[in-house]
PDB file of N, CA and C in Angstrom:
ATOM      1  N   UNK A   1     116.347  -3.846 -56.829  1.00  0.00           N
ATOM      2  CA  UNK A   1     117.468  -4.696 -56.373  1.00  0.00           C
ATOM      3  C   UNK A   1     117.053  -6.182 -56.377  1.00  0.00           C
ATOM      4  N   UNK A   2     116.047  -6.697 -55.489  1.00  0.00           N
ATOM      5  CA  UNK A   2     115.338  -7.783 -55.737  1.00  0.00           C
ATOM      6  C   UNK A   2     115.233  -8.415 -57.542  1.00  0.00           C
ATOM      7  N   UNK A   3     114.940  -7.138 -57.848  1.00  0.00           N
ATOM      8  CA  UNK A   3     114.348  -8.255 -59.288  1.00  0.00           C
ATOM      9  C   UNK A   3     115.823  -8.901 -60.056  1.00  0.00           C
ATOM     10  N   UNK A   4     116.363  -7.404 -59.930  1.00  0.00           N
ATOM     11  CA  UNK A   4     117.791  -7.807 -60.698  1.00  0.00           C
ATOM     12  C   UNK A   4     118.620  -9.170 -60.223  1.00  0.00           C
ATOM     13  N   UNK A   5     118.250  -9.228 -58.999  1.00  0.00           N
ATOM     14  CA  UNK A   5     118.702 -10.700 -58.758  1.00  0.00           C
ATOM     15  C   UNK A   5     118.103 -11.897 -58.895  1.00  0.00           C
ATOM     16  N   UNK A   6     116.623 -11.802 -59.290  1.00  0.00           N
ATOM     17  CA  UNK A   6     116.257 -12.391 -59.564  1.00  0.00           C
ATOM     18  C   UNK A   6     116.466 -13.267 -61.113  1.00  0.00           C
ATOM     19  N   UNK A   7     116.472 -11.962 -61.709  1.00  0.00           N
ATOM     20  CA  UNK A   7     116.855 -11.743 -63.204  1.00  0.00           C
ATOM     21  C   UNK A   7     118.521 -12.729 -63.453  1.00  0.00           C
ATOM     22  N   UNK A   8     119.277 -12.121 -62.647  1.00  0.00           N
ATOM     23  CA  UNK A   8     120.686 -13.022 -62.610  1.00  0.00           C
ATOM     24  C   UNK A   8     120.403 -14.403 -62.228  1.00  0.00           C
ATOM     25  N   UNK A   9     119.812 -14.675 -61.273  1.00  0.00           N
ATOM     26  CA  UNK A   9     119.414 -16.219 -61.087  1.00  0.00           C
ATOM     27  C   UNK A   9     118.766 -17.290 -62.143  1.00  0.00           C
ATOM     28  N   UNK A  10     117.480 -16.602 -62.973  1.00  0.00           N
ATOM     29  CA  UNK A  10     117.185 -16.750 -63.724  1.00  0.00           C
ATOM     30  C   UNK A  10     118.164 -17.604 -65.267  1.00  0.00           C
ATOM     31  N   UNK A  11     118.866 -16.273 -65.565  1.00  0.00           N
ATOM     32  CA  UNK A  11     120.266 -16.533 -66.395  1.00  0.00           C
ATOM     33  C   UNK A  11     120.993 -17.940 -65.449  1.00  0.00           C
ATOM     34  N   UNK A  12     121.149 -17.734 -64.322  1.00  0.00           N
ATOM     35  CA  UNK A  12     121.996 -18.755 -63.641  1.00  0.00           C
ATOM     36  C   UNK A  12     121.531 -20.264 -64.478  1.00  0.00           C
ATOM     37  N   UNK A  13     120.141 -20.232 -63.984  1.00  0.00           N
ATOM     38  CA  UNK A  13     119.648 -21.387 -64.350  1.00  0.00           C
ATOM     39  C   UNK A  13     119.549 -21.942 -65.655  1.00  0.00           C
ATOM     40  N   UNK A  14     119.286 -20.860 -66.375  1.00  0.00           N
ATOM     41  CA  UNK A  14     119.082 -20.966 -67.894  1.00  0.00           C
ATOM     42  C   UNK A  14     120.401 -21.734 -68.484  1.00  0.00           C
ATOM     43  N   UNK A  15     121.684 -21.047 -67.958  1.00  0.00           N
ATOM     44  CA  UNK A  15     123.074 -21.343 -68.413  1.00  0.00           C
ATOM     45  C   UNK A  15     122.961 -22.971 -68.050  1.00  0.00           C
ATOM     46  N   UNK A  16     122.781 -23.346 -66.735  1.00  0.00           N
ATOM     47  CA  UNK A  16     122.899 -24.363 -66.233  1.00  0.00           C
ATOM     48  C   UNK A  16     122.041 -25.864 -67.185  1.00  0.00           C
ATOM     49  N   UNK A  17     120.763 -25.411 -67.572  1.00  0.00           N
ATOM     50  CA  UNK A  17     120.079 -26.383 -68.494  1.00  0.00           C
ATOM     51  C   UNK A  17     120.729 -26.197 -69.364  1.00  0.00           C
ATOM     52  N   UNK A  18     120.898 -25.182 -70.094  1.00  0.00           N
ATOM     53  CA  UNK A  18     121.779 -25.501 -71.789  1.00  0.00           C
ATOM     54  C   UNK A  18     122.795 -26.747 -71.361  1.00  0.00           C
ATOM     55  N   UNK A  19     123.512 -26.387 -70.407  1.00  0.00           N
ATOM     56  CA  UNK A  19     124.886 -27.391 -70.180  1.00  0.00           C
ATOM     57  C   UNK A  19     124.257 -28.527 -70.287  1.00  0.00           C
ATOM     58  N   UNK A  20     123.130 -29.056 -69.286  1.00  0.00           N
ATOM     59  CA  UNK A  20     122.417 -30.074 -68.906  1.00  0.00           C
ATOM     60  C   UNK A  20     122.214 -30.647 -70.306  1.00  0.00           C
ATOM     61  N   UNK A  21     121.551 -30.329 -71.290  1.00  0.00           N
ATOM     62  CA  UNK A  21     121.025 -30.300 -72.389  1.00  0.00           C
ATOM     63  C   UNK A  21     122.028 -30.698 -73.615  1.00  0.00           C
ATOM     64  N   UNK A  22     123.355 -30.651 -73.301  1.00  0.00           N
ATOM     65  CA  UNK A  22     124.036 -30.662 -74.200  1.00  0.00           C
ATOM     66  C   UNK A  22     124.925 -31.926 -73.870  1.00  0.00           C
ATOM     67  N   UNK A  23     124.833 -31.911 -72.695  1.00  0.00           N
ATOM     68  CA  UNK A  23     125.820 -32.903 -71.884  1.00  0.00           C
ATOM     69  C   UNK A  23     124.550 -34.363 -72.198  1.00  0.00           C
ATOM     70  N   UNK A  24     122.856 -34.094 -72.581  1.00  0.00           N
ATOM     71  CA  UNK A  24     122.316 -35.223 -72.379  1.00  0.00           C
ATOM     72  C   UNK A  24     122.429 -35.375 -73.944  1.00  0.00           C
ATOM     73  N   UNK A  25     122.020 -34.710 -74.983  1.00  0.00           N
ATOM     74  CA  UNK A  25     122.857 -34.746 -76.341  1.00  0.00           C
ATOM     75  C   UNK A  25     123.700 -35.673 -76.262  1.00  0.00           C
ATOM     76  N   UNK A  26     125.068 -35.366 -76.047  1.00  0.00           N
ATOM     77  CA  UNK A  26     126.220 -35.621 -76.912  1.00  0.00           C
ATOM     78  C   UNK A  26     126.213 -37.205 -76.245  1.00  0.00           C
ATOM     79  N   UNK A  27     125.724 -37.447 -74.827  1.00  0.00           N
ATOM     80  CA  UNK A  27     125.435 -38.597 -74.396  1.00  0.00           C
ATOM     81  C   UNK A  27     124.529 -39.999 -75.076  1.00  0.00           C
ATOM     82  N   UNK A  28     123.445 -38.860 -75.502  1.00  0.00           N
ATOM     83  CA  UNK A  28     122.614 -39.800 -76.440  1.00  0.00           C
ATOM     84  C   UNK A  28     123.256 -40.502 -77.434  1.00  0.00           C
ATOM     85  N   UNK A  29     124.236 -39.241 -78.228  1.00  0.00           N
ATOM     86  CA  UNK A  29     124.661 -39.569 -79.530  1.00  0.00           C
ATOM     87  C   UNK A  29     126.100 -40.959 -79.018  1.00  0.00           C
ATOM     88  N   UNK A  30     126.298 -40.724 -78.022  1.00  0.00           N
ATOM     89  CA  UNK A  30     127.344 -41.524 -77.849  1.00  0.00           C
ATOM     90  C   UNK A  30     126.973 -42.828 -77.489  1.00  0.00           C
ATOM     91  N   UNK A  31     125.539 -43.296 -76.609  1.00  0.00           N
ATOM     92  CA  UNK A  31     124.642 -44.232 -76.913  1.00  0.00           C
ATOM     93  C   UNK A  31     124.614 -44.739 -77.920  1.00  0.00           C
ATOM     94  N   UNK A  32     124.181 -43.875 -79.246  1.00  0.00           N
ATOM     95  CA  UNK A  32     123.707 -44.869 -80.877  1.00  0.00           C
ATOM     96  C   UNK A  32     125.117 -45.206 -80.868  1.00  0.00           C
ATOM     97  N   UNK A  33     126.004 -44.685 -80.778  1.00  0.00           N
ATOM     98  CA  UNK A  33     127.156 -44.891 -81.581  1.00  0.00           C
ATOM     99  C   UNK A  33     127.606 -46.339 -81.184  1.00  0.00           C
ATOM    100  N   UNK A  34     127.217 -46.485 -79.492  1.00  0.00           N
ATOM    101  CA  UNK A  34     127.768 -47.552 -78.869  1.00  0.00           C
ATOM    102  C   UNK A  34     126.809 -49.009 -79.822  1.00  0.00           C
ATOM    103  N   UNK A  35     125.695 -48.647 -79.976  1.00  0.00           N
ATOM    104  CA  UNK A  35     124.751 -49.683 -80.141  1.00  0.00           C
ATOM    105  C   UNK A  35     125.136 -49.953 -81.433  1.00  0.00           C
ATOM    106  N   UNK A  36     125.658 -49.159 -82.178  1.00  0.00           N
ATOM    107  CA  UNK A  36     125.518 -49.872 -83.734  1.00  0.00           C
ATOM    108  C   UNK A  36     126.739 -50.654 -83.695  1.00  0.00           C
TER     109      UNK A  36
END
């Protein structure tokens, strides 16, 4: 029982950086775009 929730938390987090990760992406790209 423990692990499996652990296991779901895990995923929790994982989901949560992709977002993070994508949201600092498309940010970057929207940076160059500003600068050129």
């Amino acid at each position: 029982m423990a692990r499996k929730g652990l296991i779901q938390r895990e995923k929790k987090q994982y989901k949560l950086e992709q977002k993070y990760h994508l949201i600092r992406r498309s940010s970057k790209k929207e940076r160059q775009i500003s600068m050129i």
